[in-house]
PDB file of N, CA and C in Angstrom:
ATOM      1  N   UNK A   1       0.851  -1.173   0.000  1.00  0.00           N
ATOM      2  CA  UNK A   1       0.000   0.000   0.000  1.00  0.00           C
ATOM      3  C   UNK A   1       0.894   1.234   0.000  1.00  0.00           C
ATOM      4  N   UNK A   2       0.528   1.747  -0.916  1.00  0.00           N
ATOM      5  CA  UNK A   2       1.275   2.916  -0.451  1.00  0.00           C
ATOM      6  C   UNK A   2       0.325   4.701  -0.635  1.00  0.00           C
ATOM      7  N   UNK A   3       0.354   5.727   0.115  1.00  0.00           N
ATOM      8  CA  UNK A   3      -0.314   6.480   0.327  1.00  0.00           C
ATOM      9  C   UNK A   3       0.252   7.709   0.353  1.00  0.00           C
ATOM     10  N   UNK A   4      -0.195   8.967  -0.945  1.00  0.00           N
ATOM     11  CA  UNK A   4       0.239  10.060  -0.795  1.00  0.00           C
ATOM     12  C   UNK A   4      -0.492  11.232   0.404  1.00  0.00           C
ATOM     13  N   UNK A   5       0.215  11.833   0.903  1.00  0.00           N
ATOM     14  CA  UNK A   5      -0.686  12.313   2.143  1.00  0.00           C
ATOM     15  C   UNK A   5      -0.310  14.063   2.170  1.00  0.00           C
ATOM     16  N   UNK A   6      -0.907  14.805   1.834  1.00  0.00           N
ATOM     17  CA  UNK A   6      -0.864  16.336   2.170  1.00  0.00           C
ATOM     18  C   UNK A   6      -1.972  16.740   3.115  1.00  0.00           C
ATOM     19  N   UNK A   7      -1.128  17.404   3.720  1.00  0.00           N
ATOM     20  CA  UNK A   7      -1.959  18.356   5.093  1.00  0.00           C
ATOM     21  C   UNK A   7      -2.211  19.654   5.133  1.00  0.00           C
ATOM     22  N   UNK A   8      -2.615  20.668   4.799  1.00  0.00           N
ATOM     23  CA  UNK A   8      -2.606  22.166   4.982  1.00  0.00           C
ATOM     24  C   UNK A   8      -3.824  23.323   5.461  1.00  0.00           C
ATOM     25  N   UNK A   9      -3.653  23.905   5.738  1.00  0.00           N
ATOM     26  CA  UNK A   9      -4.386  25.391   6.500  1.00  0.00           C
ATOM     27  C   UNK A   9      -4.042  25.073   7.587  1.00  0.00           C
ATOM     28  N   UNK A  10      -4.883  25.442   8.854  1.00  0.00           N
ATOM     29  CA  UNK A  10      -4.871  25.274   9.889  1.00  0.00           C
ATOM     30  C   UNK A  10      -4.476  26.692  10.274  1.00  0.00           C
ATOM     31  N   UNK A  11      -4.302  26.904  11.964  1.00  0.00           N
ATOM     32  CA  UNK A  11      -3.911  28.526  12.254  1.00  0.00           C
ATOM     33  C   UNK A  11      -2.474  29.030  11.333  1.00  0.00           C
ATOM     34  N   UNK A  12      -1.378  28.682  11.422  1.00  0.00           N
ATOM     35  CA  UNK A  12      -0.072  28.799  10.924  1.00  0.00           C
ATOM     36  C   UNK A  12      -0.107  28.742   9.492  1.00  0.00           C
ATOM     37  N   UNK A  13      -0.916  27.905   8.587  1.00  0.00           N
ATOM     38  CA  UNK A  13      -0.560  27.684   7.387  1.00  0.00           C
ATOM     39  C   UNK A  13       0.132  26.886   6.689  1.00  0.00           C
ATOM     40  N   UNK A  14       0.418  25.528   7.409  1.00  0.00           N
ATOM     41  CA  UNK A  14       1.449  24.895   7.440  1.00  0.00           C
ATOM     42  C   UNK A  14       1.034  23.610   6.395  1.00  0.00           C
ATOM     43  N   UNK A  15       1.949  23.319   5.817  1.00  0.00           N
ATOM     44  CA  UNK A  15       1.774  22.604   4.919  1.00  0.00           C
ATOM     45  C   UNK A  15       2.558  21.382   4.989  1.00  0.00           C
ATOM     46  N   UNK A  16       1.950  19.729   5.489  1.00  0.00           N
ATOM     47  CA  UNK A  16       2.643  18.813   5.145  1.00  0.00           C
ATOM     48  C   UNK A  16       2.477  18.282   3.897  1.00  0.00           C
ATOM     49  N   UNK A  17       3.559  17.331   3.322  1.00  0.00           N
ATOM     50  CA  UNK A  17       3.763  16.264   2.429  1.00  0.00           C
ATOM     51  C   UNK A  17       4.156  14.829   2.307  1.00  0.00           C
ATOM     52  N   UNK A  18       3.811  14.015   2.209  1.00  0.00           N
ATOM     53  CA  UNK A  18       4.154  12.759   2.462  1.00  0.00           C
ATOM     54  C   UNK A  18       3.885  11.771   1.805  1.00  0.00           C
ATOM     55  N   UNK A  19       4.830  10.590   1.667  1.00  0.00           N
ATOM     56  CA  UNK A  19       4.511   9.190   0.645  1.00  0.00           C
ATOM     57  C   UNK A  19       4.722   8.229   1.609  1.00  0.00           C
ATOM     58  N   UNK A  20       3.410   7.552   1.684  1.00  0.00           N
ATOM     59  CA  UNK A  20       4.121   6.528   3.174  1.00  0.00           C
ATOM     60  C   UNK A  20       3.827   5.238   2.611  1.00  0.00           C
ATOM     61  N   UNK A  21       4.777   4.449   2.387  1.00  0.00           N
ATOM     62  CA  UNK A  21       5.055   3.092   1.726  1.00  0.00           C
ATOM     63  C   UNK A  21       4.832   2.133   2.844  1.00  0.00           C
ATOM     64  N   UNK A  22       3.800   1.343   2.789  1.00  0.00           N
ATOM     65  CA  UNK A  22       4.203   0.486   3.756  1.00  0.00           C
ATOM     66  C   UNK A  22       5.390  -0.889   3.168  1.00  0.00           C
ATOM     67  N   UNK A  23       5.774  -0.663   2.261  1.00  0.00           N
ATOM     68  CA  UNK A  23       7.088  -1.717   2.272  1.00  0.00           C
ATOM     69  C   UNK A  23       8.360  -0.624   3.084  1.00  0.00           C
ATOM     70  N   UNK A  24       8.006   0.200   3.421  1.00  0.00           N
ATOM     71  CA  UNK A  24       9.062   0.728   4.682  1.00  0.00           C
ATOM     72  C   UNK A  24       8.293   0.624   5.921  1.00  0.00           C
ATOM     73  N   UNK A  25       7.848   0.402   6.101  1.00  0.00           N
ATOM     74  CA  UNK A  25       7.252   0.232   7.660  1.00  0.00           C
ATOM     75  C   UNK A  25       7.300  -0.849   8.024  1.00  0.00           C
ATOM     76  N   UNK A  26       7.386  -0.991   9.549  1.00  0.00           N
ATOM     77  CA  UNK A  26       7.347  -2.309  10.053  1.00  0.00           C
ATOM     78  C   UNK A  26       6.302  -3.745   9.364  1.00  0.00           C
ATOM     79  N   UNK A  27       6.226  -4.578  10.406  1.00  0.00           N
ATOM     80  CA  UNK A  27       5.039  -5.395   9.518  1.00  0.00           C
ATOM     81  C   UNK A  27       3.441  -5.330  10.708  1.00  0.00           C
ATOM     82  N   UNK A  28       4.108  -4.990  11.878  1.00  0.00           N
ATOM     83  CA  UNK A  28       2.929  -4.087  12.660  1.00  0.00           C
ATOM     84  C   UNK A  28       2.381  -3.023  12.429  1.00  0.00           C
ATOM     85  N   UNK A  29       3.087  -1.869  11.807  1.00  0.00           N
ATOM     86  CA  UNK A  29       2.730  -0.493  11.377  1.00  0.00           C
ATOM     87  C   UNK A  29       1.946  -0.616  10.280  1.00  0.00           C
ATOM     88  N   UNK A  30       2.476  -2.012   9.258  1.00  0.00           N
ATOM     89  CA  UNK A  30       1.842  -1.622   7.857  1.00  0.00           C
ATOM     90  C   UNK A  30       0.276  -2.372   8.236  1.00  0.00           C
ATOM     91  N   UNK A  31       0.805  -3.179   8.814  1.00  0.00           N
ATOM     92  CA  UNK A  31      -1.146  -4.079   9.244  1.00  0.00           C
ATOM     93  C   UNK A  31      -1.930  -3.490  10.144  1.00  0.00           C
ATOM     94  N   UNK A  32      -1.060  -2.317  10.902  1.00  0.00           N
ATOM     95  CA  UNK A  32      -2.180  -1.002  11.329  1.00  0.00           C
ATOM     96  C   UNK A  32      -2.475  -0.363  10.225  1.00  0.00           C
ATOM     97  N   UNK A  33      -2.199  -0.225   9.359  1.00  0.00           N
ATOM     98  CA  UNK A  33      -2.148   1.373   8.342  1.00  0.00           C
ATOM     99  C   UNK A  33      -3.609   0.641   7.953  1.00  0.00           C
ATOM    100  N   UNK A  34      -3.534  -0.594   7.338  1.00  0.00           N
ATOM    101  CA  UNK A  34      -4.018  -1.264   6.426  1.00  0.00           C
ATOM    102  C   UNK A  34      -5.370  -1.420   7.268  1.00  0.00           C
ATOM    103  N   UNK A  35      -5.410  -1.444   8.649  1.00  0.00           N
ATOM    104  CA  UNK A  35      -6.629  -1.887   9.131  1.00  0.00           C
ATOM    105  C   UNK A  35      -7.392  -0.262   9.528  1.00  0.00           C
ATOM    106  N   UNK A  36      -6.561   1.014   9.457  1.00  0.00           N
ATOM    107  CA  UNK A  36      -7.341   2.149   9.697  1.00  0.00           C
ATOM    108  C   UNK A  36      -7.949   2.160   7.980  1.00  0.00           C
ATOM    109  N   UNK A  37      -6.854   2.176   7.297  1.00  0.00           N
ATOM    110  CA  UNK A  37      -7.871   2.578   5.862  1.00  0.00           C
ATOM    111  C   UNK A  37      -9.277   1.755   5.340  1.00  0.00           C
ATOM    112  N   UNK A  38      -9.296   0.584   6.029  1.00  0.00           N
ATOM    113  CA  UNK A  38     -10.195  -0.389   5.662  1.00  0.00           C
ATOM    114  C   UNK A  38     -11.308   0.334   6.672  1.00  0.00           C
ATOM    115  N   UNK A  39     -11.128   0.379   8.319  1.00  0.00           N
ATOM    116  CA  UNK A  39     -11.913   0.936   8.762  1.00  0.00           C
ATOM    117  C   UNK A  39     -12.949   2.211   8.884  1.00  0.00           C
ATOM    118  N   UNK A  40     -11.862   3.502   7.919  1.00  0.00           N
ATOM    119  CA  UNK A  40     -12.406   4.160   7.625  1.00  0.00           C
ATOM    120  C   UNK A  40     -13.704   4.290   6.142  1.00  0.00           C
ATOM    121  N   UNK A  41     -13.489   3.041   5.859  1.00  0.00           N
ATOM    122  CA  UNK A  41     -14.223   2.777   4.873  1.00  0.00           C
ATOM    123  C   UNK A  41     -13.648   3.774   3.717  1.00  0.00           C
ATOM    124  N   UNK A  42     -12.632   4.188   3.107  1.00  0.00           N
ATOM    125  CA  UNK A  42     -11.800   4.640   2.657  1.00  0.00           C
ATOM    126  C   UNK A  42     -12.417   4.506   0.840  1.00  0.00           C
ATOM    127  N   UNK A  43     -11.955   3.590   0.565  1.00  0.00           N
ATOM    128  CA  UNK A  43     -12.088   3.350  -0.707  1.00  0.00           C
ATOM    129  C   UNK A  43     -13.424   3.421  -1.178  1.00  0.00           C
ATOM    130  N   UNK A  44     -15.101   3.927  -0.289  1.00  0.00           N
ATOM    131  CA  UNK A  44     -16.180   4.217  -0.473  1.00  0.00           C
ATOM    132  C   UNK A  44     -16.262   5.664  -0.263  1.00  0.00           C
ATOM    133  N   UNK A  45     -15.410   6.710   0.321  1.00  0.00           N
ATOM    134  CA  UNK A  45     -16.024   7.796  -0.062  1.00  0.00           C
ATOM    135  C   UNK A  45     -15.781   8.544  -1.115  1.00  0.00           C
ATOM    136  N   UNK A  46     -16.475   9.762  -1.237  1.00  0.00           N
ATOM    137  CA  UNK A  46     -16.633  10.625  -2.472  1.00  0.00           C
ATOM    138  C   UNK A  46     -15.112  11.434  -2.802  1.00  0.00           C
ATOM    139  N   UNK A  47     -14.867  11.863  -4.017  1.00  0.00           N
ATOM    140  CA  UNK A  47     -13.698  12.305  -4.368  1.00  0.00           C
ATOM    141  C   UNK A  47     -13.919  13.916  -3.325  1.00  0.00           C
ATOM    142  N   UNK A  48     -14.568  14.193  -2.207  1.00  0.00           N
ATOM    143  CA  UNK A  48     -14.802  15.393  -2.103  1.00  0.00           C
ATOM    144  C   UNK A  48     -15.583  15.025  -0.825  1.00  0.00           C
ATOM    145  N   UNK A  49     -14.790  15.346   0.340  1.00  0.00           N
ATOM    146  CA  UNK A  49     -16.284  15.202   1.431  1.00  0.00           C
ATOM    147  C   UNK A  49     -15.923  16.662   2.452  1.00  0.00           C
ATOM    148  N   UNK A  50     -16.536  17.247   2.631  1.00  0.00           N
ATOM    149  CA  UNK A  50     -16.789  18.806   3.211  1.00  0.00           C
ATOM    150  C   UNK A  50     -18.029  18.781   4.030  1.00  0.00           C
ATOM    151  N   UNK A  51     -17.965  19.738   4.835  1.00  0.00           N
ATOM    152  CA  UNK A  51     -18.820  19.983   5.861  1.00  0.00           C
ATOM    153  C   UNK A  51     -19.968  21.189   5.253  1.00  0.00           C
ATOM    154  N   UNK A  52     -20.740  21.390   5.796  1.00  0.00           N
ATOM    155  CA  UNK A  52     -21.355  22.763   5.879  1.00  0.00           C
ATOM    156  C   UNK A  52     -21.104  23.593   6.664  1.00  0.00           C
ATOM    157  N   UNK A  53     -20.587  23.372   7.713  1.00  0.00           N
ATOM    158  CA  UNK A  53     -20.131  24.037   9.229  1.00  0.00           C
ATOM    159  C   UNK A  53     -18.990  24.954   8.464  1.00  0.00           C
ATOM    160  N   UNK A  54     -18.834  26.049   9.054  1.00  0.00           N
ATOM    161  CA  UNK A  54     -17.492  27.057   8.632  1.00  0.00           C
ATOM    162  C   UNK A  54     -16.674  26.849   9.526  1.00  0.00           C
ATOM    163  N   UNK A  55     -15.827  26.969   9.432  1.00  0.00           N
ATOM    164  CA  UNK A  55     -14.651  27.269  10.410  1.00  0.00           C
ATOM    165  C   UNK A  55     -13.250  27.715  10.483  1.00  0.00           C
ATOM    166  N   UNK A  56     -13.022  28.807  10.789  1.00  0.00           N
ATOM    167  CA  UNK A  56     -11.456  29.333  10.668  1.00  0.00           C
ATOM    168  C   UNK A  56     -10.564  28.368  11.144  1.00  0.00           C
ATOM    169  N   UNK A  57      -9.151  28.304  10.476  1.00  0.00           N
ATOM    170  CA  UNK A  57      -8.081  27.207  11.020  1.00  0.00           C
ATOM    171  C   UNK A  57      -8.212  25.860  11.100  1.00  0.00           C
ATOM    172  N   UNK A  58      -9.229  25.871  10.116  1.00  0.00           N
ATOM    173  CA  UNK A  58      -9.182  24.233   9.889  1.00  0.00           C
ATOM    174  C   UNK A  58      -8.390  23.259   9.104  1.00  0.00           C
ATOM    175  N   UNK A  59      -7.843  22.034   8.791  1.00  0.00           N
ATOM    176  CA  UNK A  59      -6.939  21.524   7.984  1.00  0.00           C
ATOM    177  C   UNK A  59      -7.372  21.495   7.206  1.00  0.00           C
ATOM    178  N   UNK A  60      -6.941  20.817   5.904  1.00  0.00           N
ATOM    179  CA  UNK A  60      -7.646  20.426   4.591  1.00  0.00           C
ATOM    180  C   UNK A  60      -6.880  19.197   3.909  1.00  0.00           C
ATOM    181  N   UNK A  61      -7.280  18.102   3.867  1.00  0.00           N
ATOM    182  CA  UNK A  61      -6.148  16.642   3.724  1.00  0.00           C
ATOM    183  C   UNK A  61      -6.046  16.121   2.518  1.00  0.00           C
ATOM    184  N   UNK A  62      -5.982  15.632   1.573  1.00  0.00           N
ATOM    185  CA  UNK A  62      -5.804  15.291   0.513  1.00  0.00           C
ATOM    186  C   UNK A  62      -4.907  13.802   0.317  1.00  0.00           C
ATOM    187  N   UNK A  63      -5.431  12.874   0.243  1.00  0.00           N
ATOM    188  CA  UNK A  63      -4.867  11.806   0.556  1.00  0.00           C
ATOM    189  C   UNK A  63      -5.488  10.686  -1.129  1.00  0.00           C
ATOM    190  N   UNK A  64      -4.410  10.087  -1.253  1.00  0.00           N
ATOM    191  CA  UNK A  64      -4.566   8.752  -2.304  1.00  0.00           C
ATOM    192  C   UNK A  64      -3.958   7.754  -1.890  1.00  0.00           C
ATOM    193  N   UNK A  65      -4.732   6.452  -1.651  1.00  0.00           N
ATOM    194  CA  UNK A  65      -4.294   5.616  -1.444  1.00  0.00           C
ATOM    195  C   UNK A  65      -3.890   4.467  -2.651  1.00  0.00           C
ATOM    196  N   UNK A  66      -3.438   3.942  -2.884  1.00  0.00           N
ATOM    197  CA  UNK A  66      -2.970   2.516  -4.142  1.00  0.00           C
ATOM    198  C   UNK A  66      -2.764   1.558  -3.441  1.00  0.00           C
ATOM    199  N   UNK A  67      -3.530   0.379  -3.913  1.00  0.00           N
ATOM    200  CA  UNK A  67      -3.043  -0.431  -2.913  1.00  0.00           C
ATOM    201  C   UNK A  67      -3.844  -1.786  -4.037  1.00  0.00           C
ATOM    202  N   UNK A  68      -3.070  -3.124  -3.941  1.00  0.00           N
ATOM    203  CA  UNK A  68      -3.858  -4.327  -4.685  1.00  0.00           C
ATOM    204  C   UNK A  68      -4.625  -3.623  -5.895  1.00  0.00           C
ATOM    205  N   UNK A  69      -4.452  -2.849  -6.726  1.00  0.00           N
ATOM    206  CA  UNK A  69      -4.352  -2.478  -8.385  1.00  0.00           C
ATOM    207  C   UNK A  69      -5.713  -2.191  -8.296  1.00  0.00           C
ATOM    208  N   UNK A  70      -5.731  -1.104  -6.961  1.00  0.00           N
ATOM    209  CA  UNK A  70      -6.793  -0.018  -6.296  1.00  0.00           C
ATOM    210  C   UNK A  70      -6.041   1.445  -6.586  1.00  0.00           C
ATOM    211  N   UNK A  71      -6.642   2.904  -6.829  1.00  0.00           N
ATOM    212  CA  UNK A  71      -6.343   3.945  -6.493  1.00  0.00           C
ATOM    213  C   UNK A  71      -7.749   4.489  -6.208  1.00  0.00           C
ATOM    214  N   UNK A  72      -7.505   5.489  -5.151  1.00  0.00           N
ATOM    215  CA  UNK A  72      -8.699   5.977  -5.346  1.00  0.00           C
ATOM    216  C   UNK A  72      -8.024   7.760  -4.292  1.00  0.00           C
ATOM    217  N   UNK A  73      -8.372   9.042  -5.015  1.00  0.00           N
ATOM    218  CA  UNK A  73      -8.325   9.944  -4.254  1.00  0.00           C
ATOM    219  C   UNK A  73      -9.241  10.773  -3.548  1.00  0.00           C
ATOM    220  N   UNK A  74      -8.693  11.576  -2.091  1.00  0.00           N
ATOM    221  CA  UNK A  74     -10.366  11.981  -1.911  1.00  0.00           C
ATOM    222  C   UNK A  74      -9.502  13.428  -0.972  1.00  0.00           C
ATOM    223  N   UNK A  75     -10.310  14.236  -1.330  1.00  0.00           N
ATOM    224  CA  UNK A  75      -9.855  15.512  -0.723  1.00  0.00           C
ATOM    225  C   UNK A  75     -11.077  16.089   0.597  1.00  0.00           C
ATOM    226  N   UNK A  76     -10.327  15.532   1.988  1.00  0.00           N
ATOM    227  CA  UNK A  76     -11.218  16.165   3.030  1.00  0.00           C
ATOM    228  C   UNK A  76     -10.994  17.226   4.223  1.00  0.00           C
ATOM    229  N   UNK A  77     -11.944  18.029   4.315  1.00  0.00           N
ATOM    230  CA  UNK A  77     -12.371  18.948   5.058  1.00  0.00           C
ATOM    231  C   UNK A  77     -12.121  18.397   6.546  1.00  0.00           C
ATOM    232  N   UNK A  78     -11.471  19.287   7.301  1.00  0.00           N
ATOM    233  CA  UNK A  78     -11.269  18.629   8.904  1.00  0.00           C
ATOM    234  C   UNK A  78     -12.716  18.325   9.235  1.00  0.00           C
ATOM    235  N   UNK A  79     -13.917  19.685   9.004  1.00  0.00           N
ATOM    236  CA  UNK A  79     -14.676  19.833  10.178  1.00  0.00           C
ATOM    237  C   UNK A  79     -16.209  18.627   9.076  1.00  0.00           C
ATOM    238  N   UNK A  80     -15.359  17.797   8.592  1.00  0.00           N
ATOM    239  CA  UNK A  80     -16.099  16.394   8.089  1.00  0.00           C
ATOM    240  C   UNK A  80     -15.833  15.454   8.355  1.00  0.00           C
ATOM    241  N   UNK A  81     -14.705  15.436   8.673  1.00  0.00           N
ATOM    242  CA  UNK A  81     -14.026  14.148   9.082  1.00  0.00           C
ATOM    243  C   UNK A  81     -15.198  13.029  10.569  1.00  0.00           C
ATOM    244  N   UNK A  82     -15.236  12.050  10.153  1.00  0.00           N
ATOM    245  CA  UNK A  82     -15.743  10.947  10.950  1.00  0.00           C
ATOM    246  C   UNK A  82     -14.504  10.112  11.981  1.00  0.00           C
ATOM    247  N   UNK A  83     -14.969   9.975  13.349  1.00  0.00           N
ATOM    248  CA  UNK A  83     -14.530   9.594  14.363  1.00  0.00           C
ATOM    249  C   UNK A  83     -13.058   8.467  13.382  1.00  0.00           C
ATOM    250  N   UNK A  84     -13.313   7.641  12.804  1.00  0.00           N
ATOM    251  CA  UNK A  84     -12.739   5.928  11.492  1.00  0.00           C
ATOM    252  C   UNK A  84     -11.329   7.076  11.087  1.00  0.00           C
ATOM    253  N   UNK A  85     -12.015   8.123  10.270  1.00  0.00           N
ATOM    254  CA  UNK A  85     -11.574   9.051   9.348  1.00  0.00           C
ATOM    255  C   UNK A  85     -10.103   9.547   9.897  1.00  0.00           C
ATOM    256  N   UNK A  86     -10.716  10.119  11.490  1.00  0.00           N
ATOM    257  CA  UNK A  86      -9.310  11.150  11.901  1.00  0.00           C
ATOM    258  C   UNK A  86      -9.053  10.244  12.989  1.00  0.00           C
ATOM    259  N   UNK A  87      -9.053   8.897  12.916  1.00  0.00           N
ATOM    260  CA  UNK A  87      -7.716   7.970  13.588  1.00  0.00           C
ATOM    261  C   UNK A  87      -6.836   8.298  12.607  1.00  0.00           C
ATOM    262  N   UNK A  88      -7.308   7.879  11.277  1.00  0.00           N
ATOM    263  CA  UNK A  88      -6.698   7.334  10.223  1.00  0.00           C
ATOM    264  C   UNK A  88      -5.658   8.681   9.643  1.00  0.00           C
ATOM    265  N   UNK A  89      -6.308   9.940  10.000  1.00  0.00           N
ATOM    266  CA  UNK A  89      -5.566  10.951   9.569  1.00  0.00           C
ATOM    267  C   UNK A  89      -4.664  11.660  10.581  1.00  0.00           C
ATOM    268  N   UNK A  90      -5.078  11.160  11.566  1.00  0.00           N
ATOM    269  CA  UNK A  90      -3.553  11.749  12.831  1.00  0.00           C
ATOM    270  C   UNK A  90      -2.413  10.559  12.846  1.00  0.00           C
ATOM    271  N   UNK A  91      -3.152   9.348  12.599  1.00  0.00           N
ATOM    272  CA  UNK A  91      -1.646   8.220  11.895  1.00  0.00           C
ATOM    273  C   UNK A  91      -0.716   8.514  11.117  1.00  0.00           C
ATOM    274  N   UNK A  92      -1.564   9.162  10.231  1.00  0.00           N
ATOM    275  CA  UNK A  92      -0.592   9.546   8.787  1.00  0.00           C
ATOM    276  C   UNK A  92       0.019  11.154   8.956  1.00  0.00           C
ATOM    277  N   UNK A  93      -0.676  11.543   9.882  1.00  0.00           N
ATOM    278  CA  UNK A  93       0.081  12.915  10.300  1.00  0.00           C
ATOM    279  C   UNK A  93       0.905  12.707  11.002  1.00  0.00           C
ATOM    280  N   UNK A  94       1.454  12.063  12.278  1.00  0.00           N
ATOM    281  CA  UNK A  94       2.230  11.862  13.120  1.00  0.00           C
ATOM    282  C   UNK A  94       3.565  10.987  12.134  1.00  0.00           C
ATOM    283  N   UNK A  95       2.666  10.045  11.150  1.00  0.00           N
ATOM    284  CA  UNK A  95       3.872   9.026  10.708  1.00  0.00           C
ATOM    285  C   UNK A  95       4.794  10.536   9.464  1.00  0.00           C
ATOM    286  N   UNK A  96       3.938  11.452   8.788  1.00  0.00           N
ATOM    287  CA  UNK A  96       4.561  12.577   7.296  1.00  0.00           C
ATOM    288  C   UNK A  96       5.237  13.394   8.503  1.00  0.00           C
ATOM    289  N   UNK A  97       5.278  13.421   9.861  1.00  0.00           N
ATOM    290  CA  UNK A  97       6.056  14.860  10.500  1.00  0.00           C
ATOM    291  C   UNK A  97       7.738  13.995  10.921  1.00  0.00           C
ATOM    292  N   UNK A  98       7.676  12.490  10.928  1.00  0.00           N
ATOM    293  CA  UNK A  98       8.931  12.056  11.171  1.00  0.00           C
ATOM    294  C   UNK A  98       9.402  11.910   9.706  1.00  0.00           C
ATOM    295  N   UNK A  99       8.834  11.385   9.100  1.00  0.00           N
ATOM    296  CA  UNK A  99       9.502  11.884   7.593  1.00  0.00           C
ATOM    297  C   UNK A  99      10.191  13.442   7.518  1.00  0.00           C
ATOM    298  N   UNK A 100       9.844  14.316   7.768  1.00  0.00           N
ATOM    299  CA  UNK A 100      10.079  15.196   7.366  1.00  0.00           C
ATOM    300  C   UNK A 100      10.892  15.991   8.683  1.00  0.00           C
ATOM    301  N   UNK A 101      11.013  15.454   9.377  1.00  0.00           N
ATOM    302  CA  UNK A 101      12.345  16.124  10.678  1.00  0.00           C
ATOM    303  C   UNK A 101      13.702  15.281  10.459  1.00  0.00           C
TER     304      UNK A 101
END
């Protein structure tokens, strides 16, 4: 599996980037990765999921996953995100900020 992952807005403006391969990750890390994306039901939502709610300083995520001769991309809104959703997106945030230190 492997998963492109961008992060940005928020108060600061800050912008992550990330490619997280699970043929670099452990074989615990990658059969977590693999069991948040499944859980989030991932590969069923819309290329686009947003809130109606406004909100200043919110993130904005942009994530594609490939995986078993699957792609699928989906660009989401923090203040949409589902309980499944933002396990799955503070994983991949915590795993793109050690990449990148």
């Amino acid at each position: 599996m492997k998963i492109y992952f961008e992060r940005g807005g928020g108060f600061a403006g800050t912008h992550i980037t990330a490619i997280i391969d699970s043929k670099e990750l452990t074989q615990d890390e990658g059969q977590e990765l693999g069991e948040l994306v499944n859980s989030s039901n991932f590969f069923n939502l819309p290329p686009l999921v947003t809130s109606k709610k406004r909100g200043a300083d919110r993130f904005n995520y942009k994530l594609t996953v490939e995986t078993e001769g699957k792609r699928h991309s989906v660009v989401i809104n923090e203040g949409a995100v589902t309980p499944e959703l933002r396990t799955l997106l503070q994983w991949l945030t915590a795993k793109a900020k050690t990449k990148v230190e």
